[in-house]
N, C-alpha and C. Protein backbone atom coordinates (compact mmCIF):
# COMPACT_ATOMS: atom_id res chain seq x y z
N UNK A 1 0.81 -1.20 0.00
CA UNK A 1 0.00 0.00 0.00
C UNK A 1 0.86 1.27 0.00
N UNK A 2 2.43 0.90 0.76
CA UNK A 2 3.07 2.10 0.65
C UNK A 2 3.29 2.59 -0.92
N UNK A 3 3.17 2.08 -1.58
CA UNK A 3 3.68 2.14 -2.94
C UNK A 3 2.47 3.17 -4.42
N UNK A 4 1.35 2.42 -3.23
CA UNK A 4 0.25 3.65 -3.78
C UNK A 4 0.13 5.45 -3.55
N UNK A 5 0.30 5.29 -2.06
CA UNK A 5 0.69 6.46 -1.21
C UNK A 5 2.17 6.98 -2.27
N UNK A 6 3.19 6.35 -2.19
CA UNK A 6 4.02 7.29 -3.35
C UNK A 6 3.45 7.56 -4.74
N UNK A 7 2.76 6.71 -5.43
CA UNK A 7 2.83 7.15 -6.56
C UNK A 7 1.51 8.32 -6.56
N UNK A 8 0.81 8.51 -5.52
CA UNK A 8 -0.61 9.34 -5.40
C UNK A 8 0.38 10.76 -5.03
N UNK A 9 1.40 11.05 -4.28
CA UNK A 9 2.10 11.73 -4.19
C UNK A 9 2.79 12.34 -5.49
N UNK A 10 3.69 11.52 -6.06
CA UNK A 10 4.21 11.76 -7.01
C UNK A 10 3.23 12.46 -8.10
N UNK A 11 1.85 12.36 -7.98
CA UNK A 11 0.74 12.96 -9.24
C UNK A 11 0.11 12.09 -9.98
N UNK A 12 0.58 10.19 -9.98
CA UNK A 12 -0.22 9.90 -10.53
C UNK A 12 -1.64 9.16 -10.09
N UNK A 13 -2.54 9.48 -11.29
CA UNK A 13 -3.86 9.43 -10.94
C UNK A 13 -4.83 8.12 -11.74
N UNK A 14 -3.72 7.42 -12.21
CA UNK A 14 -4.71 6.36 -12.63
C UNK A 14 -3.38 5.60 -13.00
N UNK A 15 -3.63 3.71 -12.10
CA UNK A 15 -2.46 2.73 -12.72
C UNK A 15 -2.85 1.85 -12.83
N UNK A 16 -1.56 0.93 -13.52
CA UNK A 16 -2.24 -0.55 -14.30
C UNK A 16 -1.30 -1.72 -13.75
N UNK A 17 -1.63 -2.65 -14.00
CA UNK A 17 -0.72 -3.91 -12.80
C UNK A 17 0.63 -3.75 -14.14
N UNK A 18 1.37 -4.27 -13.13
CA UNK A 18 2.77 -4.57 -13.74
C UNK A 18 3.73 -5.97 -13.31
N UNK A 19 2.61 -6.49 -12.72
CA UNK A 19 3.32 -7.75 -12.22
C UNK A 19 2.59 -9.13 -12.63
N UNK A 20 2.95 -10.19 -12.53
CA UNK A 20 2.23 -11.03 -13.19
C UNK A 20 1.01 -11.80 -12.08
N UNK A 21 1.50 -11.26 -10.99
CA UNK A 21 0.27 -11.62 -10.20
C UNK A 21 -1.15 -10.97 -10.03
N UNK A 22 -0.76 -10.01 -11.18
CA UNK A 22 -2.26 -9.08 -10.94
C UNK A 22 -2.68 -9.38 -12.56
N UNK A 23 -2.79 -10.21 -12.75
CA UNK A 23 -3.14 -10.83 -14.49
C UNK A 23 -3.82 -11.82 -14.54
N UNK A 24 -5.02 -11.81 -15.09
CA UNK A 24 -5.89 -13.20 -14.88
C UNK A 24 -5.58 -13.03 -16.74
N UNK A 25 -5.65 -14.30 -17.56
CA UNK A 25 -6.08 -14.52 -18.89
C UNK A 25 -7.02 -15.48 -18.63
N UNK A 26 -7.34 -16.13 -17.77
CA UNK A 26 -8.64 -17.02 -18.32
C UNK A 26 -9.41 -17.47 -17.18
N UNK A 27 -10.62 -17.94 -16.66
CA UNK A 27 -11.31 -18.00 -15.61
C UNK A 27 -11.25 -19.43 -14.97
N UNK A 28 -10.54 -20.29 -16.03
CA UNK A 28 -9.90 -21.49 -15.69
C UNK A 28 -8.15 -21.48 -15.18
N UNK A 29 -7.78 -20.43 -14.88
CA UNK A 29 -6.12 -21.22 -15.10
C UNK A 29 -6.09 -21.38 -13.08
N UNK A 30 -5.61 -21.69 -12.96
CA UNK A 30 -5.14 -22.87 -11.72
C UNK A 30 -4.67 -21.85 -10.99
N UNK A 31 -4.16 -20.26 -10.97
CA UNK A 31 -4.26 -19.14 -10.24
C UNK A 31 -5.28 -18.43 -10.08
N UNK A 32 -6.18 -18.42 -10.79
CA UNK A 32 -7.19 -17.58 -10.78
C UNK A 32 -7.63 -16.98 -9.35
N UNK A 33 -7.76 -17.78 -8.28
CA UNK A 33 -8.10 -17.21 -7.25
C UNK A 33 -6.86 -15.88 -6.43
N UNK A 34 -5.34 -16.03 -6.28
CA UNK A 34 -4.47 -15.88 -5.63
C UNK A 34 -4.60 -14.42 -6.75
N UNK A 35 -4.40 -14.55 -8.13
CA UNK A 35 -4.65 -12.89 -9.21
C UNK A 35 -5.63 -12.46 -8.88
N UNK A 36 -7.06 -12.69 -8.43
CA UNK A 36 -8.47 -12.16 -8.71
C UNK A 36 -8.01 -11.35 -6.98
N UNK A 37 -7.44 -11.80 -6.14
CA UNK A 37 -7.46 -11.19 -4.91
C UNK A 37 -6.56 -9.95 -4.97
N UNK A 38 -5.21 -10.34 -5.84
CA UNK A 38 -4.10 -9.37 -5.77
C UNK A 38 -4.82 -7.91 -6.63
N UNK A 39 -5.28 -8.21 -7.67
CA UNK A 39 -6.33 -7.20 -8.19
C UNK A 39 -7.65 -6.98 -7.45
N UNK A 40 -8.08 -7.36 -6.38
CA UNK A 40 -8.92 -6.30 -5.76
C UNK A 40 -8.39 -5.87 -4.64
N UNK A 41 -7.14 -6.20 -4.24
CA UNK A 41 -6.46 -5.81 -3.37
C UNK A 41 -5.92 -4.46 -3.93
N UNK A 42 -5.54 -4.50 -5.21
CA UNK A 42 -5.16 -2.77 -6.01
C UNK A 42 -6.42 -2.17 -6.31
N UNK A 43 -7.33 -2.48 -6.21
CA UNK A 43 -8.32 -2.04 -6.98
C UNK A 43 -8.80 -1.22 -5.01
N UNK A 44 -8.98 -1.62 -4.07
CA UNK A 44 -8.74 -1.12 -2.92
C UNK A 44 -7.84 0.18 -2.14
N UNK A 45 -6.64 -0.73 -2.66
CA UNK A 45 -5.44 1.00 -2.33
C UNK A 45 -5.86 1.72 -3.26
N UNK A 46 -6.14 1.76 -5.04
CA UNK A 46 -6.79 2.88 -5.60
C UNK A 46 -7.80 3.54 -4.73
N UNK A 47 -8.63 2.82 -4.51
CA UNK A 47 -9.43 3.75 -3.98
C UNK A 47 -9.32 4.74 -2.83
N UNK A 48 -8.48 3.49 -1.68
CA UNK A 48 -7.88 4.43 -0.12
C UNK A 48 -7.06 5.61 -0.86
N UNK A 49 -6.39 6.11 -2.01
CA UNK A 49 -5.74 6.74 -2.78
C UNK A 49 -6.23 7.66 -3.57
N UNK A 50 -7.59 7.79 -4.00
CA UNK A 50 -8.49 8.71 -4.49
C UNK A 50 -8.15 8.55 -5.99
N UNK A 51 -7.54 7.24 -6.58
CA UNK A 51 -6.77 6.91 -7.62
C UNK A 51 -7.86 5.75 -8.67
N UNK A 52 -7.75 5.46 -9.77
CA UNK A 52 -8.14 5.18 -10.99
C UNK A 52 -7.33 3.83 -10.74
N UNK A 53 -7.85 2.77 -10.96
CA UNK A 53 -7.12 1.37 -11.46
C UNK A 53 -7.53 0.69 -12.84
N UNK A 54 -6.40 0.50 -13.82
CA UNK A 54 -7.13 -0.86 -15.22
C UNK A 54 -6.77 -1.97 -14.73
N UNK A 55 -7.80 -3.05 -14.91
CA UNK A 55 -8.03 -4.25 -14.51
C UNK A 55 -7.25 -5.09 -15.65
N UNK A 56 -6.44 -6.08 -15.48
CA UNK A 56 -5.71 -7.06 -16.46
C UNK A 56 -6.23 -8.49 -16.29
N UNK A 57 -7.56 -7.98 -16.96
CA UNK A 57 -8.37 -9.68 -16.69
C UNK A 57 -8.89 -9.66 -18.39
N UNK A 58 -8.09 -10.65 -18.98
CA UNK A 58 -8.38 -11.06 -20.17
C UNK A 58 -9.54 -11.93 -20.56
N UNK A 59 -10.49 -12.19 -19.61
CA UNK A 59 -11.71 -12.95 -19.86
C UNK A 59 -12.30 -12.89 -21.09
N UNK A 60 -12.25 -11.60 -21.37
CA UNK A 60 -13.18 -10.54 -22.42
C UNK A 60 -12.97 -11.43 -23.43
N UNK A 61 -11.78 -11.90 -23.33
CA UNK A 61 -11.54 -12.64 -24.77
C UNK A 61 -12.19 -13.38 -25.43
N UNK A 62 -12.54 -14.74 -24.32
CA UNK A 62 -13.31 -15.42 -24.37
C UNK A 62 -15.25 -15.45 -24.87
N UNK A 63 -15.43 -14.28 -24.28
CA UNK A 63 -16.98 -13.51 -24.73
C UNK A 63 -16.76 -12.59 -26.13
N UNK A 64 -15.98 -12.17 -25.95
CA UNK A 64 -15.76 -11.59 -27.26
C UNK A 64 -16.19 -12.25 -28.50
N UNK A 65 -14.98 -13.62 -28.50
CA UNK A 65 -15.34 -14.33 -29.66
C UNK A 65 -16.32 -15.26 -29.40
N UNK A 66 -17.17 -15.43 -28.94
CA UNK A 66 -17.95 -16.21 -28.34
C UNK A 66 -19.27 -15.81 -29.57
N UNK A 67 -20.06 -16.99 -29.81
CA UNK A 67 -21.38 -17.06 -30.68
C UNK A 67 -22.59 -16.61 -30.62
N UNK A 68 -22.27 -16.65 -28.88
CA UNK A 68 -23.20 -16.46 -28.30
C UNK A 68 -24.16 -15.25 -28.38
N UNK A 69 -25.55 -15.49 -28.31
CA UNK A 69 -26.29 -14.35 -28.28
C UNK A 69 -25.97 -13.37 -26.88
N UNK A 70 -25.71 -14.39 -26.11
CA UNK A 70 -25.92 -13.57 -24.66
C UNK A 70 -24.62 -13.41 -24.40
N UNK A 71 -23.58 -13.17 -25.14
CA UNK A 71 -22.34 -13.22 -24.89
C UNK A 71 -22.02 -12.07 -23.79
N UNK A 72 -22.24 -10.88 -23.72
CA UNK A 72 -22.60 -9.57 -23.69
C UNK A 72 -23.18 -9.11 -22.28
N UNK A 73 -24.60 -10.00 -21.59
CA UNK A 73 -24.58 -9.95 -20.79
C UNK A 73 -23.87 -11.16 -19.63
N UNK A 74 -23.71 -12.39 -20.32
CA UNK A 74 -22.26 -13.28 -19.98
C UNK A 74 -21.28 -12.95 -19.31
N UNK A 75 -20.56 -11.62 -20.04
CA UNK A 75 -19.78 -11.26 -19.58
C UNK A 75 -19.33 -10.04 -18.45
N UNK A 76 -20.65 -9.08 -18.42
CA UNK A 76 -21.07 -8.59 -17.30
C UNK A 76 -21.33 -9.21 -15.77
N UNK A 77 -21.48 -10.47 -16.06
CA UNK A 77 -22.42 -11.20 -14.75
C UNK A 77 -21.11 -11.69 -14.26
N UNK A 78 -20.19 -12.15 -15.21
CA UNK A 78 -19.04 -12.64 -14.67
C UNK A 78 -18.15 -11.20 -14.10
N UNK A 79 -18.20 -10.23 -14.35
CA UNK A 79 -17.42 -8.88 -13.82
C UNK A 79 -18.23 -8.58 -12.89
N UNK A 80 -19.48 -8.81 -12.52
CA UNK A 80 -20.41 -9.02 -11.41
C UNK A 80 -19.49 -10.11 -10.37
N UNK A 81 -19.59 -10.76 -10.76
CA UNK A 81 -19.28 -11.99 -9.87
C UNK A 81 -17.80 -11.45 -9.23
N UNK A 82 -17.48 -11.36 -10.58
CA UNK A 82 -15.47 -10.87 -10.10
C UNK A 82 -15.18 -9.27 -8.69
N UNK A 83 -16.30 -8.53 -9.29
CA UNK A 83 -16.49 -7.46 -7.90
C UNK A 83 -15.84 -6.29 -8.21
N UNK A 84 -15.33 -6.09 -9.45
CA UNK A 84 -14.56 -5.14 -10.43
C UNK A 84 -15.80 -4.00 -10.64
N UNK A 85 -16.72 -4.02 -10.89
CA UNK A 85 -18.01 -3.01 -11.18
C UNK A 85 -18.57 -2.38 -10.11
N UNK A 86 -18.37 -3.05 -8.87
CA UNK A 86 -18.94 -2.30 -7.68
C UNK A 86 -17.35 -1.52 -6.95
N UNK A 87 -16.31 -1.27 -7.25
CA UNK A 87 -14.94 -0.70 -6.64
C UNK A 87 -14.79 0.62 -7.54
N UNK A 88 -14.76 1.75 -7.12
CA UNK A 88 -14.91 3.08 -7.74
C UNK A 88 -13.78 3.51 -8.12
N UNK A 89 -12.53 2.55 -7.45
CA UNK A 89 -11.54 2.87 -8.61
C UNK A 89 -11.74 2.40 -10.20
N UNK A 90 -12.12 1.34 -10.47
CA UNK A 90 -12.38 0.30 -11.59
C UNK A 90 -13.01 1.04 -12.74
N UNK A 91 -11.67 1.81 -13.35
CA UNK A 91 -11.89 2.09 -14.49
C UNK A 91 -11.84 1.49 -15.97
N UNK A 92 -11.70 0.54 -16.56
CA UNK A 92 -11.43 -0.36 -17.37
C UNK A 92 -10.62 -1.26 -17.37
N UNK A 93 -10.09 -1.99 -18.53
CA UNK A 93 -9.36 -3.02 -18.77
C UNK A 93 -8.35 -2.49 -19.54
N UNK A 94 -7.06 -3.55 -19.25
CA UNK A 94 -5.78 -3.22 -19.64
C UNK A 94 -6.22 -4.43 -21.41
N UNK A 95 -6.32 -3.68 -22.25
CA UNK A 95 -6.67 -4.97 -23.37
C UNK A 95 -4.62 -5.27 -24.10
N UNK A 96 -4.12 -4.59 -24.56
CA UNK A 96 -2.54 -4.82 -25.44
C UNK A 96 -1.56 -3.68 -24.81
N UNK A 97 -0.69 -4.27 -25.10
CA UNK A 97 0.80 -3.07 -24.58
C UNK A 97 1.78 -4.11 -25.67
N UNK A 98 1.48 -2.35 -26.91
CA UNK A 98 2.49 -3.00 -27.90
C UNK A 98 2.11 -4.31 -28.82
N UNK A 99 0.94 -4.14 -29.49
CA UNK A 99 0.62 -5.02 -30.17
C UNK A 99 1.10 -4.92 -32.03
N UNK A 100 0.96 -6.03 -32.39
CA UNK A 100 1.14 -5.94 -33.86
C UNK A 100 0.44 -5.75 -34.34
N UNK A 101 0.78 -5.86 -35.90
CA UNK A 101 0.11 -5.71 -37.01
C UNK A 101 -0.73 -7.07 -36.88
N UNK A 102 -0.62 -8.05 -36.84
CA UNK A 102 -1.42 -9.34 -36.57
C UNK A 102 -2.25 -9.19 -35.35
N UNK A 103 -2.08 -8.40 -34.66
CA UNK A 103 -3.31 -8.76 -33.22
C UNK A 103 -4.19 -7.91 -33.86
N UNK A 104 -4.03 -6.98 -34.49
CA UNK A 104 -5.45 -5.40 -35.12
C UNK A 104 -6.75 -6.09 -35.34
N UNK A 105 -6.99 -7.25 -36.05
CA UNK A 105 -8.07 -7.76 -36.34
C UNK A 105 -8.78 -7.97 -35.01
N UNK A 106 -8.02 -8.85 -34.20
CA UNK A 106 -8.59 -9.31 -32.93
C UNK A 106 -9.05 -8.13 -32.40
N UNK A 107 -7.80 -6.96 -32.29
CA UNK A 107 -7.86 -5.74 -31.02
C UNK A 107 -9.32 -5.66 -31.80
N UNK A 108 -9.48 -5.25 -33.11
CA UNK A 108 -10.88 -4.55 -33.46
C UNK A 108 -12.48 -5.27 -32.72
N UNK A 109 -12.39 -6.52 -32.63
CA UNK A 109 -13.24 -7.17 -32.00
C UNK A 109 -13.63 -6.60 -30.90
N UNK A 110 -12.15 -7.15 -29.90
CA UNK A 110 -12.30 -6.86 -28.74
C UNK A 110 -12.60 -5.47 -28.25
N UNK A 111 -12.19 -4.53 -29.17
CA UNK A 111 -12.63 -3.06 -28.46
C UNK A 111 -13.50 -3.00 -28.69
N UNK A 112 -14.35 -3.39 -29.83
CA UNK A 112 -15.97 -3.02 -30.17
C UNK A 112 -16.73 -3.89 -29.28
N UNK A 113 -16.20 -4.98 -28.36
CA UNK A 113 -17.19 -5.71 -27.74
C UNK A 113 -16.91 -5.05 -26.59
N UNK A 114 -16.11 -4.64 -25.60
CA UNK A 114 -16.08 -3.99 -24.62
C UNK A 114 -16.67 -2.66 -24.19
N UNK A 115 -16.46 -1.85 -25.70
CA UNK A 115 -17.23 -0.47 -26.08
C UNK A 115 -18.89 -0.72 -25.59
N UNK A 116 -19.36 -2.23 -26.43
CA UNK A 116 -20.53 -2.37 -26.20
C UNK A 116 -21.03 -2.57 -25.02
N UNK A 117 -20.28 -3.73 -24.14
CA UNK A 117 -20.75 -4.03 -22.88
C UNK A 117 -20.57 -3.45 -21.72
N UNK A 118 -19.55 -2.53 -21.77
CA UNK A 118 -19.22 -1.65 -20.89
C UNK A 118 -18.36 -0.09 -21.59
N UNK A 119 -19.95 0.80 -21.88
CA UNK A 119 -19.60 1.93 -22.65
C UNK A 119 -19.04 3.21 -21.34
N UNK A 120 -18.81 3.11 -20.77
CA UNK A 120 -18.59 4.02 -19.50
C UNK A 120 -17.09 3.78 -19.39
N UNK A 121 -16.22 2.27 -19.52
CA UNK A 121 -15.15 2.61 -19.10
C UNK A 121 -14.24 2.59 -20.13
N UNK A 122 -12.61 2.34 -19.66
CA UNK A 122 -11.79 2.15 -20.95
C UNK A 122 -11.30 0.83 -20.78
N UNK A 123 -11.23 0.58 -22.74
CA UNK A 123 -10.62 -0.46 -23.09
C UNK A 123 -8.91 -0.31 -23.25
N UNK A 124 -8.36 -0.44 -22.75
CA UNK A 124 -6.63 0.62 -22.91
C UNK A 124 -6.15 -0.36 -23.69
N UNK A 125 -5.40 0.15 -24.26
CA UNK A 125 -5.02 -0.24 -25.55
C UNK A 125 -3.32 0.57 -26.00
N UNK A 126 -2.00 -0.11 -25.58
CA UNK A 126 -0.81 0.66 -25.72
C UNK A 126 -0.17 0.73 -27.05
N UNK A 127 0.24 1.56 -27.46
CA UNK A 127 1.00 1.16 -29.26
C UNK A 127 2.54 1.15 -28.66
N UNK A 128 3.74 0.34 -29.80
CA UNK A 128 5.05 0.90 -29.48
C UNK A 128 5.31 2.75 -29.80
N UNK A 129 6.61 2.39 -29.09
CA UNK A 129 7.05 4.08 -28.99
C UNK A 129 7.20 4.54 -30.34
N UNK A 130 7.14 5.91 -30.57
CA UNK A 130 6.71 7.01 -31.57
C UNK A 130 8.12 6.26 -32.39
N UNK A 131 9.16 5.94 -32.04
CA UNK A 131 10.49 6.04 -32.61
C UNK A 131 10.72 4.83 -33.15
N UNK A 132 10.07 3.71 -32.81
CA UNK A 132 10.30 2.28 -32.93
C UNK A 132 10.79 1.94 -34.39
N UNK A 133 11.71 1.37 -34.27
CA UNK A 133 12.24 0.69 -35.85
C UNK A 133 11.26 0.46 -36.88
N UNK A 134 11.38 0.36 -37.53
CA UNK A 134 10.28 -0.53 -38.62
C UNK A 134 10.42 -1.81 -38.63
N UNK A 135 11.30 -2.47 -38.91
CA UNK A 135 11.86 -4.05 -38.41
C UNK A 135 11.62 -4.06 -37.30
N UNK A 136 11.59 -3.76 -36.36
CA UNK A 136 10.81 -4.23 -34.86
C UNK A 136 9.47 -4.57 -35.03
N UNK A 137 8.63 -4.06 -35.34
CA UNK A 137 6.86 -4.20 -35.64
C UNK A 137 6.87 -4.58 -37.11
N UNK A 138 7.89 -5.03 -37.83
CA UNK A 138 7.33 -5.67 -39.26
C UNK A 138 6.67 -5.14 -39.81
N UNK A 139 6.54 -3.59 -40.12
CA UNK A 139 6.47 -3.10 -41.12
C UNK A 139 6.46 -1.74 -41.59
N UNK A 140 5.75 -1.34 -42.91
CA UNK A 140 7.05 -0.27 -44.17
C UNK A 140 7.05 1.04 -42.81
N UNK A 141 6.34 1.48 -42.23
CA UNK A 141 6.88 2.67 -41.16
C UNK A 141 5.66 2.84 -40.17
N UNK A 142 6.28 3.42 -39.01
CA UNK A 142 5.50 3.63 -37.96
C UNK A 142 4.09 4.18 -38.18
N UNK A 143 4.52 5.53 -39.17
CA UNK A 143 2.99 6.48 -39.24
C UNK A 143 2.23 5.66 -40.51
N UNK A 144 2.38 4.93 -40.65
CA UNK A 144 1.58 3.59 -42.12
C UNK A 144 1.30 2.66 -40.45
N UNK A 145 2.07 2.10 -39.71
CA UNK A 145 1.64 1.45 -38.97
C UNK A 145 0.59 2.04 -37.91
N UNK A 146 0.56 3.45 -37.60
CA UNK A 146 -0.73 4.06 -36.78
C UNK A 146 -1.75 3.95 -37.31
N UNK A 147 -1.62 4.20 -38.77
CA UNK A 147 -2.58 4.62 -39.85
C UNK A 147 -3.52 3.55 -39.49
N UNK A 148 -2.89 2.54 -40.09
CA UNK A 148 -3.58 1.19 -40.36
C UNK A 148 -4.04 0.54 -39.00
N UNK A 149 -3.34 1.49 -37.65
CA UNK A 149 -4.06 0.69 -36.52
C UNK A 149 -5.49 1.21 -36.06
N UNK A 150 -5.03 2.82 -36.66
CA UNK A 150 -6.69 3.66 -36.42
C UNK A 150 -7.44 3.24 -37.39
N UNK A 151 -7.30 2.47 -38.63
CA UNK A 151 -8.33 2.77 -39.49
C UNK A 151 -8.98 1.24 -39.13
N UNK A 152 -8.16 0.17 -38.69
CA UNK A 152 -8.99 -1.21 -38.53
C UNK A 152 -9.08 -1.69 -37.16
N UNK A 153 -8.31 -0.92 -36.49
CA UNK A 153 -8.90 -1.33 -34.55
C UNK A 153 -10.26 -0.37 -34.19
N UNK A 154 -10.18 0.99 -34.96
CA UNK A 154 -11.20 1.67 -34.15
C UNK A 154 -11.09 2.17 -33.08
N UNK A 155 -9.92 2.51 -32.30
CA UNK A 155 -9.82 3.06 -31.02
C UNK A 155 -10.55 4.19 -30.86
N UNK A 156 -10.69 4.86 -29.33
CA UNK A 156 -11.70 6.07 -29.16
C UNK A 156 -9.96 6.79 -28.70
N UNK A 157 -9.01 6.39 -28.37
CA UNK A 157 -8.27 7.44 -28.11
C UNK A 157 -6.87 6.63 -28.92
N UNK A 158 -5.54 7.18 -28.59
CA UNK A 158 -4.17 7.18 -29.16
C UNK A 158 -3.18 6.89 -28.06
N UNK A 159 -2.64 5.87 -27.68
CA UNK A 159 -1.93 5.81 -27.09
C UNK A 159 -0.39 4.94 -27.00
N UNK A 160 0.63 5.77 -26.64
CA UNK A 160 1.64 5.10 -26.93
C UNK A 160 3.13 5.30 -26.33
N UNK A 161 3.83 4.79 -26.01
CA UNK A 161 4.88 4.93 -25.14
C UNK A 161 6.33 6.02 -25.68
N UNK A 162 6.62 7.02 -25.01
CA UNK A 162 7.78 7.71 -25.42
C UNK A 162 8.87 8.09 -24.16
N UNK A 163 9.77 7.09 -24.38
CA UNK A 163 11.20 7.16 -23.41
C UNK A 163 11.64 8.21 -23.28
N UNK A 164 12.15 9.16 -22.78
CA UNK A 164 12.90 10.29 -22.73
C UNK A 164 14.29 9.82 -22.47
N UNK A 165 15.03 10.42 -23.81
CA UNK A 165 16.71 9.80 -23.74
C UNK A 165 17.12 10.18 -22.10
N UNK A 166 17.93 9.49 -22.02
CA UNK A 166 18.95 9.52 -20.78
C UNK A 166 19.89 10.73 -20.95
């Protein structure tokens, strides 16, 4: 908790897990219980903190592509269940950090199904840094690679990482 208290100090006002214990990908994996606690355990100091938390629970995935008619409210009942909707830090989901040209199809899914089922919060969504090689992300240049991420993911905002040289 000390760690919230600094960074609420320091100015910031909204954070995202960075450890692998605050990461659920699926509602089956054999941690699920020991991550679902460590994330409402942050989702808690946000709040004692007057602070914003994104949730790194990849469930969505699963409903996303799912056939289902009721996929939609499916996946509400389970963020019901999980206790993420009633904590007033619980501002959205952590969906990519640094995705490719191959995840865009998926990201497009997944943001339009999250948009739908939960239009109030954010779907976060990270790009590589402004500077990134072209051979790093596989392909002809960065601003062709934004292009093509705004025109087939659909994001509602732009986001993306910039290092400040040493």
């Amino acid at each position: 908790s000390q760690q919230w208290v600094l960074a609420k100090e320091a100015g910031f006002n909204i954070m995202y897990p960075l450890y692998w214990a605050e990461r659920i990908y699926d509602e089956t994996q054999s941690d699920y219980e020991s991550h679902h606690e460590h994330i409402m355990k942050n989702l808690r100091y946000a709040s004692e903190n007057d602070m914003k938390y994104v949730v790194y629970d990849n469930t969505y995935v699963n409903y996303a592509l799912s056939d289902s008619e009721t996929a939609k409210e499916d996946y509400l009942s389970y963020l019901d269940k999980a206790g993420y909707l009633k904590e007033e830090s619980f501002i959205g989901l952590l969906g990519r950090d640094e995705p490719y040209y191959e995840d865009f199809a998926d990201l497009y899914k997944y943001n339009k199904f999250i948009n739908e089922a939960l239009p109030n919060y954010l779907f976060y969504l990270n790009m590589h840094p402004c500077y990134v090689s072209p051979s790093l992300i596989h392909y002809k240049g960065y601003d062709e690679f934004i292009a093509d991420y705004l025109n087939e993911v659909k994001p509602d905002y732009l986001s993306y990482d910039y290092y400040a040289p040493l």
